[in-house]
C-alpha atoms as a PDB file:
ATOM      1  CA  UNK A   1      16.357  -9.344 -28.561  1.00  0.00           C
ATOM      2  CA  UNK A   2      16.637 -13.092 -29.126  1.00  0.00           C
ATOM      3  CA  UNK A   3      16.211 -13.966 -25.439  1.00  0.00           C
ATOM      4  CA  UNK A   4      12.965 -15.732 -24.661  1.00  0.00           C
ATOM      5  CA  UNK A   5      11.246 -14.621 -21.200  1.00  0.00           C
ATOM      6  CA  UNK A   6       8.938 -17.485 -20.676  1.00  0.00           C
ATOM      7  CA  UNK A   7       8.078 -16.402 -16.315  1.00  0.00           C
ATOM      8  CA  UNK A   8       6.901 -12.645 -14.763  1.00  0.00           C
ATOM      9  CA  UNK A   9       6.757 -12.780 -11.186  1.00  0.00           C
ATOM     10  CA  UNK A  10       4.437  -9.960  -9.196  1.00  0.00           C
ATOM     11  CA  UNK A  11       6.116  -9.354  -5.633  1.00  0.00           C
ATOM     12  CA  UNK A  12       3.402  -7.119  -4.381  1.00  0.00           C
ATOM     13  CA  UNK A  13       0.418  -6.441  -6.556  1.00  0.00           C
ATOM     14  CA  UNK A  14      -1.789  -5.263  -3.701  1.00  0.00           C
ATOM     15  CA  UNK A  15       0.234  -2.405  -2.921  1.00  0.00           C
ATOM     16  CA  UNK A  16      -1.083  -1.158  -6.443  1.00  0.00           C
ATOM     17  CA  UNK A  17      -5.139  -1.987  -5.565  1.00  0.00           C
ATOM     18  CA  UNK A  18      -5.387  -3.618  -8.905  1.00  0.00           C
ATOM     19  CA  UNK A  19      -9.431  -4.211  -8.886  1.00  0.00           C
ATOM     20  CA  UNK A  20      -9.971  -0.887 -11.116  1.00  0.00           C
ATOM     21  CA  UNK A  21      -7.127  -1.902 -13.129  1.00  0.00           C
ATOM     22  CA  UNK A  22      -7.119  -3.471 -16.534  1.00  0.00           C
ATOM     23  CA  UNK A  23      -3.648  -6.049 -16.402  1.00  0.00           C
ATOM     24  CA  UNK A  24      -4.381  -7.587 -19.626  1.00  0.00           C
ATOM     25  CA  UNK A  25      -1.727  -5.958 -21.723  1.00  0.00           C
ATOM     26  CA  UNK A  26       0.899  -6.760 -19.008  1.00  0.00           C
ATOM     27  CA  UNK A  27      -0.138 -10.251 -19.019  1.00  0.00           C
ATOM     28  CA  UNK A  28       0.302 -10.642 -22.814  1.00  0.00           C
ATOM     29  CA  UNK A  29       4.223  -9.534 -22.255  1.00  0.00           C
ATOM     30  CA  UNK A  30       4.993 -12.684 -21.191  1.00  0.00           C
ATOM     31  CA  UNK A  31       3.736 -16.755 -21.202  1.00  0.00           C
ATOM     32  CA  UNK A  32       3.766 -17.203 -17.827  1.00  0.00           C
ATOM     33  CA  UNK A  33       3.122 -14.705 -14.886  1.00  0.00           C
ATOM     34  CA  UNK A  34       2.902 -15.165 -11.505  1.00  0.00           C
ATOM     35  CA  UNK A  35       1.050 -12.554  -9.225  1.00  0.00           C
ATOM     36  CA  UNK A  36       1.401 -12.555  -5.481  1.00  0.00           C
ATOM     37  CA  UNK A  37      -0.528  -9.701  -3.318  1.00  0.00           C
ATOM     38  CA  UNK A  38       2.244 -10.085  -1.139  1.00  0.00           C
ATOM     39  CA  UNK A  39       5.849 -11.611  -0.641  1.00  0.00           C
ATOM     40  CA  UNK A  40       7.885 -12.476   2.641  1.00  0.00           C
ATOM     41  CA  UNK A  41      11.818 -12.332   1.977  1.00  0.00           C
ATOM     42  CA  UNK A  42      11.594 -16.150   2.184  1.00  0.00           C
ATOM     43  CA  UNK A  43       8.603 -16.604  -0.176  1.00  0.00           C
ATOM     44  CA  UNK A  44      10.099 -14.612  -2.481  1.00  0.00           C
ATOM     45  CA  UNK A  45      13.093 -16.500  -2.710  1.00  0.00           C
ATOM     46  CA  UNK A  46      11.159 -18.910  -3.916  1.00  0.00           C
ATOM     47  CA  UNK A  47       8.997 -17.433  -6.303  1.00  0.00           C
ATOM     48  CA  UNK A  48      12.200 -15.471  -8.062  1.00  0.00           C
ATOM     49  CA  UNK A  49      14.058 -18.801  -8.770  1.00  0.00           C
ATOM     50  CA  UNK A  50      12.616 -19.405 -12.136  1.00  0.00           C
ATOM     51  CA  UNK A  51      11.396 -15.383 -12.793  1.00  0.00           C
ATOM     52  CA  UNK A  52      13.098 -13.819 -15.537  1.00  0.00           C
ATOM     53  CA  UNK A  53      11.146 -10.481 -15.017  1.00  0.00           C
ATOM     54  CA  UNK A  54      10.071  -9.373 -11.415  1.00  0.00           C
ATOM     55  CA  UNK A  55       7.649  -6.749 -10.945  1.00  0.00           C
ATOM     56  CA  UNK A  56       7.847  -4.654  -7.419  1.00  0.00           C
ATOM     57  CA  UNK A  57       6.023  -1.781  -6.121  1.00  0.00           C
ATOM     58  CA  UNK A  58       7.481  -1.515  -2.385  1.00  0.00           C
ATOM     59  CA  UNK A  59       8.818  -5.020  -1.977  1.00  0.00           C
ATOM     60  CA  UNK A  60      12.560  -4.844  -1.729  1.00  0.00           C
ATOM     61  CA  UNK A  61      15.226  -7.187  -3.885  1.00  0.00           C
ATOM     62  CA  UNK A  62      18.414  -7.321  -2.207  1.00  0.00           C
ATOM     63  CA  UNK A  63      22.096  -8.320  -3.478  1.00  0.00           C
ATOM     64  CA  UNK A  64      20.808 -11.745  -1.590  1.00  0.00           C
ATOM     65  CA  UNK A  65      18.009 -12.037  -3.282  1.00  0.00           C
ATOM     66  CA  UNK A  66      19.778 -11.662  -6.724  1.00  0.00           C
ATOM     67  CA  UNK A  67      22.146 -13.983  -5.963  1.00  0.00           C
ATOM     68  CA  UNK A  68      18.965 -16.695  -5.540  1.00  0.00           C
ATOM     69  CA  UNK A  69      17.821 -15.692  -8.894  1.00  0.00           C
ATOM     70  CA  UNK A  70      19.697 -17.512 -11.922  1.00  0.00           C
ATOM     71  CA  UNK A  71      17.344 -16.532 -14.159  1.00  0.00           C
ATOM     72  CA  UNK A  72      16.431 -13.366 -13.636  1.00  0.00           C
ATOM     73  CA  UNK A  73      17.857 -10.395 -16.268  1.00  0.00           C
ATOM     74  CA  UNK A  74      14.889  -7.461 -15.573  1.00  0.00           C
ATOM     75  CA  UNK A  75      13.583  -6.001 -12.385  1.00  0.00           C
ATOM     76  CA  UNK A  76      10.818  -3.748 -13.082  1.00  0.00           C
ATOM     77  CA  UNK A  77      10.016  -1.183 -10.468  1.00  0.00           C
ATOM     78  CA  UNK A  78       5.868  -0.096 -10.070  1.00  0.00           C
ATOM     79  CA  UNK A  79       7.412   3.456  -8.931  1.00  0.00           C
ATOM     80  CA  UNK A  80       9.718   6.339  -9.910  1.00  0.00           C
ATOM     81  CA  UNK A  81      11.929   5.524  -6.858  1.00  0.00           C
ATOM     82  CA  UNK A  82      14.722   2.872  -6.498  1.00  0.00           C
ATOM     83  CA  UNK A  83      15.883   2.536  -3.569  1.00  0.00           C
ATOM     84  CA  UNK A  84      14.319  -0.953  -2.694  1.00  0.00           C
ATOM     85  CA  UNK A  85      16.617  -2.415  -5.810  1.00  0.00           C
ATOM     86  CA  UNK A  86      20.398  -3.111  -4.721  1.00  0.00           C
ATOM     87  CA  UNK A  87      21.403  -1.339  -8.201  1.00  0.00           C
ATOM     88  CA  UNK A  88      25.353  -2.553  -7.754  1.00  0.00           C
ATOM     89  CA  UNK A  89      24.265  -6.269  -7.098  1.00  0.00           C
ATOM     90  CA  UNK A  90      22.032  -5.858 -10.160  1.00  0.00           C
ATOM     91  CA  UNK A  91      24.418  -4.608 -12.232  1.00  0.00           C
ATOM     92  CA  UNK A  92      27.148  -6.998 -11.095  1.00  0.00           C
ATOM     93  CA  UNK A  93      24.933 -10.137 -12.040  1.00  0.00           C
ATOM     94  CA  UNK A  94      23.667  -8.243 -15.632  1.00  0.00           C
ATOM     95  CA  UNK A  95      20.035  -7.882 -14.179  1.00  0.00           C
ATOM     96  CA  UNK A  96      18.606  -5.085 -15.818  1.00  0.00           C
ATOM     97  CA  UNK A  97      16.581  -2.404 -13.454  1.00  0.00           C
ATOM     98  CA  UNK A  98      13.849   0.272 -15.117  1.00  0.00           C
ATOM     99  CA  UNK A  99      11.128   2.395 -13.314  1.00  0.00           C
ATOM    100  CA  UNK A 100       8.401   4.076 -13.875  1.00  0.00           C
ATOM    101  CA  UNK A 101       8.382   8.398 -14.220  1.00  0.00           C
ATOM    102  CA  UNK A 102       5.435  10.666 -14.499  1.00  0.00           C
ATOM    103  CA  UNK A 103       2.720   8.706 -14.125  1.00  0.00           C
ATOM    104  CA  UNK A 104       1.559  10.150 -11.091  1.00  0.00           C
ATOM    105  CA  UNK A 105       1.854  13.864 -11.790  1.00  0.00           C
ATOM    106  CA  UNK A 106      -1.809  15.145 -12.721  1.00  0.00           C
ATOM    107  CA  UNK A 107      -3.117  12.993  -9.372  1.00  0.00           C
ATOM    108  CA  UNK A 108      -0.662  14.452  -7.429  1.00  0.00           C
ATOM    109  CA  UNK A 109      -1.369  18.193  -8.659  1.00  0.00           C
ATOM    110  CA  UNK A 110      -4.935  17.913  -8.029  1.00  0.00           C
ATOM    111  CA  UNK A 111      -4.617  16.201  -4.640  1.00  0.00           C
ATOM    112  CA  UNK A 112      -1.880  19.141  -3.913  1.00  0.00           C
ATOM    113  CA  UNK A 113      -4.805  22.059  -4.478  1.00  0.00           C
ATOM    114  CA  UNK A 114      -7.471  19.989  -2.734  1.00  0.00           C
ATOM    115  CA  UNK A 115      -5.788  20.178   0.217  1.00  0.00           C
ATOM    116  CA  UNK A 116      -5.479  23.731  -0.111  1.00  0.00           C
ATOM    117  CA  UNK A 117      -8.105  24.532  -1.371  1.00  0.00           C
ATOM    118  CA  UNK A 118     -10.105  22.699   1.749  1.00  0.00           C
ATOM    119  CA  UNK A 119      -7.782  24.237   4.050  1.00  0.00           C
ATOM    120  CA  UNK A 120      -8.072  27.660   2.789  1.00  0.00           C
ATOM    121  CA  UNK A 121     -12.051  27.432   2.639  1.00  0.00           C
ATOM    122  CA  UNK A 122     -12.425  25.677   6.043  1.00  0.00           C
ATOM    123  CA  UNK A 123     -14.731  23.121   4.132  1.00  0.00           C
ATOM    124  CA  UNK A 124     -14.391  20.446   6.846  1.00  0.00           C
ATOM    125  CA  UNK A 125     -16.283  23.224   9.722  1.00  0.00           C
ATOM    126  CA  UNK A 126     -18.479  24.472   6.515  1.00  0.00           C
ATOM    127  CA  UNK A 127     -19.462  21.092   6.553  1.00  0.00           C
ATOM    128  CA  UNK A 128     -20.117  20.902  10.129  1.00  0.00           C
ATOM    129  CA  UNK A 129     -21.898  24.414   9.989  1.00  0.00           C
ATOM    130  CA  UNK A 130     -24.145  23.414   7.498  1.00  0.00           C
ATOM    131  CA  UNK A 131     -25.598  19.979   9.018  1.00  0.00           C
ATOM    132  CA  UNK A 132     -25.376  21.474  12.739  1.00  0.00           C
ATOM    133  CA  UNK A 133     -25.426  25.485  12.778  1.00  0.00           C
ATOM    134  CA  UNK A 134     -27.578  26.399   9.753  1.00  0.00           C
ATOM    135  CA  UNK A 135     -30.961  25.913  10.102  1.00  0.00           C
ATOM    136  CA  UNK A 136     -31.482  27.911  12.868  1.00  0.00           C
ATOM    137  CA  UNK A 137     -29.541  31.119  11.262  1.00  0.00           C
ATOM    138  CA  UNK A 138     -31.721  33.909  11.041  1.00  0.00           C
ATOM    139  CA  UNK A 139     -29.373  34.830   7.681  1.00  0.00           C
ATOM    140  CA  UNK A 140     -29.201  32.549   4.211  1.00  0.00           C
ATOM    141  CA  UNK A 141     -25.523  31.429   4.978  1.00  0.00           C
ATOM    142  CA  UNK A 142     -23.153  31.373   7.730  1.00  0.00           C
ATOM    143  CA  UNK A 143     -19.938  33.020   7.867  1.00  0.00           C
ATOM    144  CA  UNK A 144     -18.730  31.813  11.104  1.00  0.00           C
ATOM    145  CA  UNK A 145     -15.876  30.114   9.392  1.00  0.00           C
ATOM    146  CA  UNK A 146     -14.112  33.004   7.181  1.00  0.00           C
ATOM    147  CA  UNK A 147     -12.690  31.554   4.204  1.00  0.00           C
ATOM    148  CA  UNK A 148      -9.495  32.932   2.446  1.00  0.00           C
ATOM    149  CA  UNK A 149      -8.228  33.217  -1.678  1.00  0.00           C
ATOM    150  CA  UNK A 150      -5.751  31.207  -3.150  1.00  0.00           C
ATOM    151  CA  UNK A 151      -5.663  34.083  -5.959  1.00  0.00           C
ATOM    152  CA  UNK A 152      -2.843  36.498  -5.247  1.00  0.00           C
ATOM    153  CA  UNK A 153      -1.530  34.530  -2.426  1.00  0.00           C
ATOM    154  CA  UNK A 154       2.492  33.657  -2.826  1.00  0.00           C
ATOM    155  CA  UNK A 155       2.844  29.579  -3.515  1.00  0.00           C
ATOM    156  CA  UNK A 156       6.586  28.199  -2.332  1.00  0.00           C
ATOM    157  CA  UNK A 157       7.637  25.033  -4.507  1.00  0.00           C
ATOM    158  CA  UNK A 158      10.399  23.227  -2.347  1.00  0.00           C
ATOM    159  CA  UNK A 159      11.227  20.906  -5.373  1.00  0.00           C
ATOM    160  CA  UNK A 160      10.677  22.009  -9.075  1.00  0.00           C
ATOM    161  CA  UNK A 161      11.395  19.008 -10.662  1.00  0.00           C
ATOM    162  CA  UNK A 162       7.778  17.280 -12.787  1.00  0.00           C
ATOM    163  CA  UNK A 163       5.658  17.474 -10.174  1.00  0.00           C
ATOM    164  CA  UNK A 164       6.993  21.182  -8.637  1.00  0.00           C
ATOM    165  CA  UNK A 165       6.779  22.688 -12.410  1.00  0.00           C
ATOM    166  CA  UNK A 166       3.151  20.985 -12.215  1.00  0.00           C
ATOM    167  CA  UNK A 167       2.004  22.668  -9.319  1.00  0.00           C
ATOM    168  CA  UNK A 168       3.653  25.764 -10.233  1.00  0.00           C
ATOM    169  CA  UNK A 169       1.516  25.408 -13.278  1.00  0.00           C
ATOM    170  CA  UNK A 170      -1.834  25.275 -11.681  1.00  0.00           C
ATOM    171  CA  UNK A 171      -1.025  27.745  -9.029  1.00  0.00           C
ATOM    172  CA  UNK A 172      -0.431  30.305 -12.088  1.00  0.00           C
ATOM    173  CA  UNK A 173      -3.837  29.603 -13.231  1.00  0.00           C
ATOM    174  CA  UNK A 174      -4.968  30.380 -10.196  1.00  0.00           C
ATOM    175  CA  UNK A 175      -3.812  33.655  -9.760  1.00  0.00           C
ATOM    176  CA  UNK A 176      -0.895  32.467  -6.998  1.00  0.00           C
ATOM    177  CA  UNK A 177       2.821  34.338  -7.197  1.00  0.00           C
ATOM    178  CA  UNK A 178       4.924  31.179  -7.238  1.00  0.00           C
ATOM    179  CA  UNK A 179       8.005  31.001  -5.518  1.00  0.00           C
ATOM    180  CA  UNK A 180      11.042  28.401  -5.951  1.00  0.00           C
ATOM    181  CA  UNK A 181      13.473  27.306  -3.562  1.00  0.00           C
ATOM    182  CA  UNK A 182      17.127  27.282  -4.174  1.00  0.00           C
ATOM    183  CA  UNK A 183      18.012  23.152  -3.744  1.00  0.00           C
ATOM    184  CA  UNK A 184      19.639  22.658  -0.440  1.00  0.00           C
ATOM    185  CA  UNK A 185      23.186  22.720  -0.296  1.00  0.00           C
ATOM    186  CA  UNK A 186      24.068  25.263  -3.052  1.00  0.00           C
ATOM    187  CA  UNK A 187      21.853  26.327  -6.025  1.00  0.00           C
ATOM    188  CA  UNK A 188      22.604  30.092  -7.670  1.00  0.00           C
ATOM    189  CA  UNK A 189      20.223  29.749 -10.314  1.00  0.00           C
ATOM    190  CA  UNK A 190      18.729  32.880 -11.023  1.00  0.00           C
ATOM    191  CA  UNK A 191      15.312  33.945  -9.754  1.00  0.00           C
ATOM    192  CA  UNK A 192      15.333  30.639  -7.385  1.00  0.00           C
ATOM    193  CA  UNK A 193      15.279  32.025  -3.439  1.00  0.00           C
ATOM    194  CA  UNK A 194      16.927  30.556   0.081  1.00  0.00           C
ATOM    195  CA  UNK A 195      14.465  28.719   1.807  1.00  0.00           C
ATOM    196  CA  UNK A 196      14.478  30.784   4.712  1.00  0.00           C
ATOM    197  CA  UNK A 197      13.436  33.569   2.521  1.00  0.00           C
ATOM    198  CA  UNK A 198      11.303  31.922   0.724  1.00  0.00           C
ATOM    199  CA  UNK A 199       9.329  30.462   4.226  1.00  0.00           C
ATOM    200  CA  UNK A 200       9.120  33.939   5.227  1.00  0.00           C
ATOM    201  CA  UNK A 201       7.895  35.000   1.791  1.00  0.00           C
ATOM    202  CA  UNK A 202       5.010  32.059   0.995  1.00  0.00           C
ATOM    203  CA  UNK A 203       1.598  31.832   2.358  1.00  0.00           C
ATOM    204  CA  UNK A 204       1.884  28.331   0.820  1.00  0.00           C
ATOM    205  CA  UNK A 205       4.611  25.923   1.061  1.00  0.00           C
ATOM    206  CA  UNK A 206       4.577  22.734  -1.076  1.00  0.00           C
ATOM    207  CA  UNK A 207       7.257  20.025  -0.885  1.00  0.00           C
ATOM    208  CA  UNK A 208       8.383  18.159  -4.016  1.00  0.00           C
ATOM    209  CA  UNK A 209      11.593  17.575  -3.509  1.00  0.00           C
ATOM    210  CA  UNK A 210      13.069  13.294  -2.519  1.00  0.00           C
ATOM    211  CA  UNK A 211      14.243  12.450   0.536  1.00  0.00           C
ATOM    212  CA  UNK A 212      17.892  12.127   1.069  1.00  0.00           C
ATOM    213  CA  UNK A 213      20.754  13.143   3.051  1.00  0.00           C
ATOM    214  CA  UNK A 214      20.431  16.752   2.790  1.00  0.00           C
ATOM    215  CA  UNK A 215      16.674  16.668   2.773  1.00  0.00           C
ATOM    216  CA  UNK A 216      16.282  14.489   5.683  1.00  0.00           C
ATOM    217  CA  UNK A 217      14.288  16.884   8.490  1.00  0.00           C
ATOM    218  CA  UNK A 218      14.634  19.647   6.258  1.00  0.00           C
ATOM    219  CA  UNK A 219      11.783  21.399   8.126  1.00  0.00           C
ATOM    220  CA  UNK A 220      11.898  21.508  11.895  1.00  0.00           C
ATOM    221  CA  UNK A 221      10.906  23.886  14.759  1.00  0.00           C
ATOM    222  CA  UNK A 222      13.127  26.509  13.327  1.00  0.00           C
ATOM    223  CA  UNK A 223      11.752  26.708  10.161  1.00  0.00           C
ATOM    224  CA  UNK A 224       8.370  26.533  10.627  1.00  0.00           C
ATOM    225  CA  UNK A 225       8.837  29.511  12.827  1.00  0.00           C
ATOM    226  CA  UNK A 226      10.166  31.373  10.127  1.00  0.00           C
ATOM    227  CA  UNK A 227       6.547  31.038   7.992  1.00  0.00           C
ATOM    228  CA  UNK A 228       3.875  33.317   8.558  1.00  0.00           C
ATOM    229  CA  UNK A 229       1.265  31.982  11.521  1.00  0.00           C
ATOM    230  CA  UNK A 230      -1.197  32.020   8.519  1.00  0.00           C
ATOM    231  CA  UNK A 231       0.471  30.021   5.990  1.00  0.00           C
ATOM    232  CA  UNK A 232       0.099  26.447   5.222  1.00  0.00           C
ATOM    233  CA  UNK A 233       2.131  23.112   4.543  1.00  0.00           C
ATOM    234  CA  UNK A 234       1.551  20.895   1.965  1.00  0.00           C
ATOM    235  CA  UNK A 235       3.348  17.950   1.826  1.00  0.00           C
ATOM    236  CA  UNK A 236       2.427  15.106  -0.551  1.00  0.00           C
ATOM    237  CA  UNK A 237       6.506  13.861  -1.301  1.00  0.00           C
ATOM    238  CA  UNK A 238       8.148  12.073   1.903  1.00  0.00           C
ATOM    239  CA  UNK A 239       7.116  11.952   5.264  1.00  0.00           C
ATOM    240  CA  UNK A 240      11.142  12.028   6.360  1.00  0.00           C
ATOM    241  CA  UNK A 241      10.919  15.739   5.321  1.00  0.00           C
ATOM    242  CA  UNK A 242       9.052  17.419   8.228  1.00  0.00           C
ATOM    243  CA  UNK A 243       9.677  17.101  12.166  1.00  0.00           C
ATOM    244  CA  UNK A 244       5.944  15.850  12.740  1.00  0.00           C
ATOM    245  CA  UNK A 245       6.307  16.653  16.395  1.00  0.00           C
ATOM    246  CA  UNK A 246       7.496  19.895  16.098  1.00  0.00           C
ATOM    247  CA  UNK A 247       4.366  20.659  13.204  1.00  0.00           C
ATOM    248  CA  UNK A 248       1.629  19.310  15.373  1.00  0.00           C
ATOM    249  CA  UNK A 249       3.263  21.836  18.103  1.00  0.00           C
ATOM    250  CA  UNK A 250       2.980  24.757  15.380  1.00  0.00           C
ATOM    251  CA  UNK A 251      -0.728  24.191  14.675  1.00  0.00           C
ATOM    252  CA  UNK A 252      -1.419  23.426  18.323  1.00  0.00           C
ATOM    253  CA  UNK A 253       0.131  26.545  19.647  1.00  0.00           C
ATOM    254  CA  UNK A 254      -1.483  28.388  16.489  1.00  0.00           C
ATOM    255  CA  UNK A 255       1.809  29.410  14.998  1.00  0.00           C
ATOM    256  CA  UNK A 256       0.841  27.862  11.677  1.00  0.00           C
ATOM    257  CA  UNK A 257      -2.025  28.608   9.554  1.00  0.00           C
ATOM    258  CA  UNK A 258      -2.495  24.859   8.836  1.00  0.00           C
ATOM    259  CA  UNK A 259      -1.090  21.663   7.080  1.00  0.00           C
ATOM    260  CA  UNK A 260      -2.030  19.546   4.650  1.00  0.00           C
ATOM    261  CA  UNK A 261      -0.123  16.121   4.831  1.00  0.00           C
ATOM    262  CA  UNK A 262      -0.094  12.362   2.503  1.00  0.00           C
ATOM    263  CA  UNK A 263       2.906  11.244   4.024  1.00  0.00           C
ATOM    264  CA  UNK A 264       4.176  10.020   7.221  1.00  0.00           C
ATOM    265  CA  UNK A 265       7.956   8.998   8.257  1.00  0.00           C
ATOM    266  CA  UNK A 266       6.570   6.000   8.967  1.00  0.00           C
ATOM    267  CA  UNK A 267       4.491   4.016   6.471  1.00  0.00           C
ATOM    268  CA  UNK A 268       1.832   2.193   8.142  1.00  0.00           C
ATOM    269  CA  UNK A 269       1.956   4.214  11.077  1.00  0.00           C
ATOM    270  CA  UNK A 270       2.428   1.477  13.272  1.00  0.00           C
ATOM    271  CA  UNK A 271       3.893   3.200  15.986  1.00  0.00           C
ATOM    272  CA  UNK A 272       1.360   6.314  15.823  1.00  0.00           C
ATOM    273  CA  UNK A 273       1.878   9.945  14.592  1.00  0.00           C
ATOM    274  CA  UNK A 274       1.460  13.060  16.429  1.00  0.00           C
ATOM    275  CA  UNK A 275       0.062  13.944  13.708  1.00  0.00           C
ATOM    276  CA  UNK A 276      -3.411  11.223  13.783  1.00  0.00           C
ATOM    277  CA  UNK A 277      -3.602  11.904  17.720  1.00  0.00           C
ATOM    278  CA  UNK A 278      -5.389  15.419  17.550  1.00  0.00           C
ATOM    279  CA  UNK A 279      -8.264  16.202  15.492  1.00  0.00           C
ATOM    280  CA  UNK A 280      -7.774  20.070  14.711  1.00  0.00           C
ATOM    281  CA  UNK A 281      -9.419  21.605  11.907  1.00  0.00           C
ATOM    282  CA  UNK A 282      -6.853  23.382  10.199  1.00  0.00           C
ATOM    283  CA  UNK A 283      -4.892  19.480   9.735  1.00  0.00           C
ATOM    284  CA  UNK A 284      -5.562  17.570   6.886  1.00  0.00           C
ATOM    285  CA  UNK A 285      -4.020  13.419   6.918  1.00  0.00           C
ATOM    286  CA  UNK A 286      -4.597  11.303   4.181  1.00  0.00           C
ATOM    287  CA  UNK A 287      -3.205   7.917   3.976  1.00  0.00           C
ATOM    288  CA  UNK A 288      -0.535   8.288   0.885  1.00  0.00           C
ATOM    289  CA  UNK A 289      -3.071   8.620  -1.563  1.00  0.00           C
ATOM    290  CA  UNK A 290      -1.914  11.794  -3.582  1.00  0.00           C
ATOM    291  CA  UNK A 291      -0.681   9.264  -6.366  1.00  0.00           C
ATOM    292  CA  UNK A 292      -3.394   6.714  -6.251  1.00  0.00           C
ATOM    293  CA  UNK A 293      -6.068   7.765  -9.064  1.00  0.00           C
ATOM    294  CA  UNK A 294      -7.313   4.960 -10.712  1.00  0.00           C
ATOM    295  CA  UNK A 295      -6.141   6.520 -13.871  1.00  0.00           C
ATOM    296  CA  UNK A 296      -2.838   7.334 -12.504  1.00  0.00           C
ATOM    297  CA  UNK A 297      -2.202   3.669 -11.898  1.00  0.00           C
ATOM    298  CA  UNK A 298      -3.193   2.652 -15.253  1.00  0.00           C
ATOM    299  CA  UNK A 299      -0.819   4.692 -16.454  1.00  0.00           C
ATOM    300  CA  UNK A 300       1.898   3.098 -13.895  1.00  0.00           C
ATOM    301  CA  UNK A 301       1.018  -0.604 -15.206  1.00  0.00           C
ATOM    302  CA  UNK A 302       0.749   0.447 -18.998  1.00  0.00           C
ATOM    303  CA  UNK A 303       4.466   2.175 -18.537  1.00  0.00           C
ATOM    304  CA  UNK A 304       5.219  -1.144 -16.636  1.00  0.00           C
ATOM    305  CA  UNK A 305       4.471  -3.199 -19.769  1.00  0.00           C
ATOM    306  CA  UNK A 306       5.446  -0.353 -21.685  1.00  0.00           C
ATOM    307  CA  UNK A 307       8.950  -1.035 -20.095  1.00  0.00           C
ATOM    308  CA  UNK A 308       8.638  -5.019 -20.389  1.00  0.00           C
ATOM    309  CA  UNK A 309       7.875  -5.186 -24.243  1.00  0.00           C
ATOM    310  CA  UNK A 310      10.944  -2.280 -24.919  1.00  0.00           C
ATOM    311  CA  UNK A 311      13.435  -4.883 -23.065  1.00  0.00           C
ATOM    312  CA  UNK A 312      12.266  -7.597 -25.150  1.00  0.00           C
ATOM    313  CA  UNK A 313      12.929  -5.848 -28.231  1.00  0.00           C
ATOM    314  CA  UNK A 314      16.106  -5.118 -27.161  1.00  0.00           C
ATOM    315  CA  UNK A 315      15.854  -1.350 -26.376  1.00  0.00           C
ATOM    316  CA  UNK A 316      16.322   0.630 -23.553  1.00  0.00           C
ATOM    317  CA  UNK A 317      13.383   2.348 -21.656  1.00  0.00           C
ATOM    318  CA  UNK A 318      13.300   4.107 -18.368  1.00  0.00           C
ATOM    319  CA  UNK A 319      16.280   1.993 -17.337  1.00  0.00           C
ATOM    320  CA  UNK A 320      18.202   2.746 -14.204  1.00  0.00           C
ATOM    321  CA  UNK A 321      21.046   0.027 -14.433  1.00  0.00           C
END
């Protein structure tokens, strides 16, 4: 494409810890770049004015913002997600919108069976055993903590899109049964099962699936009381998708065998989370890390540029409008 980009604005490069990360490559896309750890509506008013490619990871570009950037013709999203783009106002003003798919999938997977796997062998009180219990066992090791098998357990994948046919994958190898919901609100694809049946069936249930209308809560009191009181949660996709009251009130009351969890509904928790106030041993929190490998966001910035050099050629890549 003839068009000359000579200005790349960053909205938000902290959100993607870049010290680990080699930028050089996205750098060379363009003369100019501008990178900004973070960006206030009002500074990035500014700093879009003369950007004719903007770079976001969570920062959000509204129809207003658009409007306040003349030169601006691609938006480049640092996620798979697009819901912080007004995609009509981009299209409307010719601003072209592409994101980033799949580069997440292998860290996700493997922080998927670590939580499992440290739920199902109790590693946390092994731990505790070992530096406060051990030495004065009369036997070698201590079985205090019983430990359980992934291998021939049943796995439930709400979500078999990349990342559910990923874990589906590795449970396989692992010996698991794997189980796949039916999408909510209407899915008769063969060998795919209700999800009441299949939260009665699975002595693991892992969400995949986006958060959206129909998704929105899509487990509450009443299904968690349909799972067995030894099965676990694993949730590493939206915090929106689980009543987080109603699952610290399953563990407590030990109707749950326990939960693995990345995601919160809200993102810092500024307002708290049932789910931080108790320390039980069977609930694992980590702080929206499942994506977060350093390799995994190498991957995101090389698709990023990846994206960037394809527009400039004049082709289309990952493009969502």
């Amino acid at each position: 494409m003839s068009l000359a980009l000579p200005r790349g604005v960053v909205l938000d490069l902290a959100t993607l810890h870049p010290q680990d990360l080699d930028l050089s490559g996205l750098r060379k896309t363009l003369p100019l770049w501008d990178t900004y750890n973070h960006s206030s509506a009002a500074e990035a008013a500014l700093r879009l004015q003369d950007a004719t490619v903007a770079v976001t990871n969570k920062f959000v570009i509204d129809a207003t913002l658009l409007a306040r950037a003349p030169k601006l013709r691609l938006v480049c999203i640092a996620a798979t997600g697009t819901n912080n783009i007004d995609l009509s106002a981009a299209s409307e003003r010719g601003v072209a919108v592409a994101h980033v798919t799949g580069y997440a999938t292998h860290s996700v997977v493997e922080h998927v069976f670590a939580l499992m796997l440290s739920l199902r062998r109790r590693l946390s009180e092994q731990q505790h055993g070992a530096s406060s219990l051990w030495a004065r066992q009369r036997n070698f090791c201590i079985t205090d903590y019983p430990t359980q098998e992934l291998h021939g357990t049943k796995l439930g994948i709400v979500g078999y899109g990349e990342l559910g046919q990923a874990v589906a994958s590795v449970g396989r190898a692992f010996g698991m049964q794997i189980l796949i919901a039916q999408r909510p609100g209407g899915d008769d694809r063969s060998g795919r099962l209700p999800l009441e049946e299949l939260l009665r069936e699975a002595d693991v249930v892992s969400l995949h699936c986006p958060l959206a209308s129909n998704t929105q809560g899509l487990i509450t009191a009443r299904e968690l009381a349909l799972m067995k009181p030894t099965a676990l949660l694993i949730n590493t996709a939206r915090g929106g998708l689980v009543d987080e009251h109603a699952l610290m009130a399953a563990l407590q009351n030990d109707r749950l065998g326990g939960a693995g969890i990345d995601v919160l509904r809200e993102e810092p928790p500024r307002h708290g989370s049932p789910l931080l106030l108790a320390r039980l041993p069977n609930l694992i929190v980590t702080p929206h890390v499942a994506w977060a490998s350093c390799e995994a966001r190498q991957r995101l910035v090389d698709e990023l540029t990846a994206n960037i050099e394809a527009f400039l050629a004049g082709e289309i890549r990952n493009r969502v409008c």
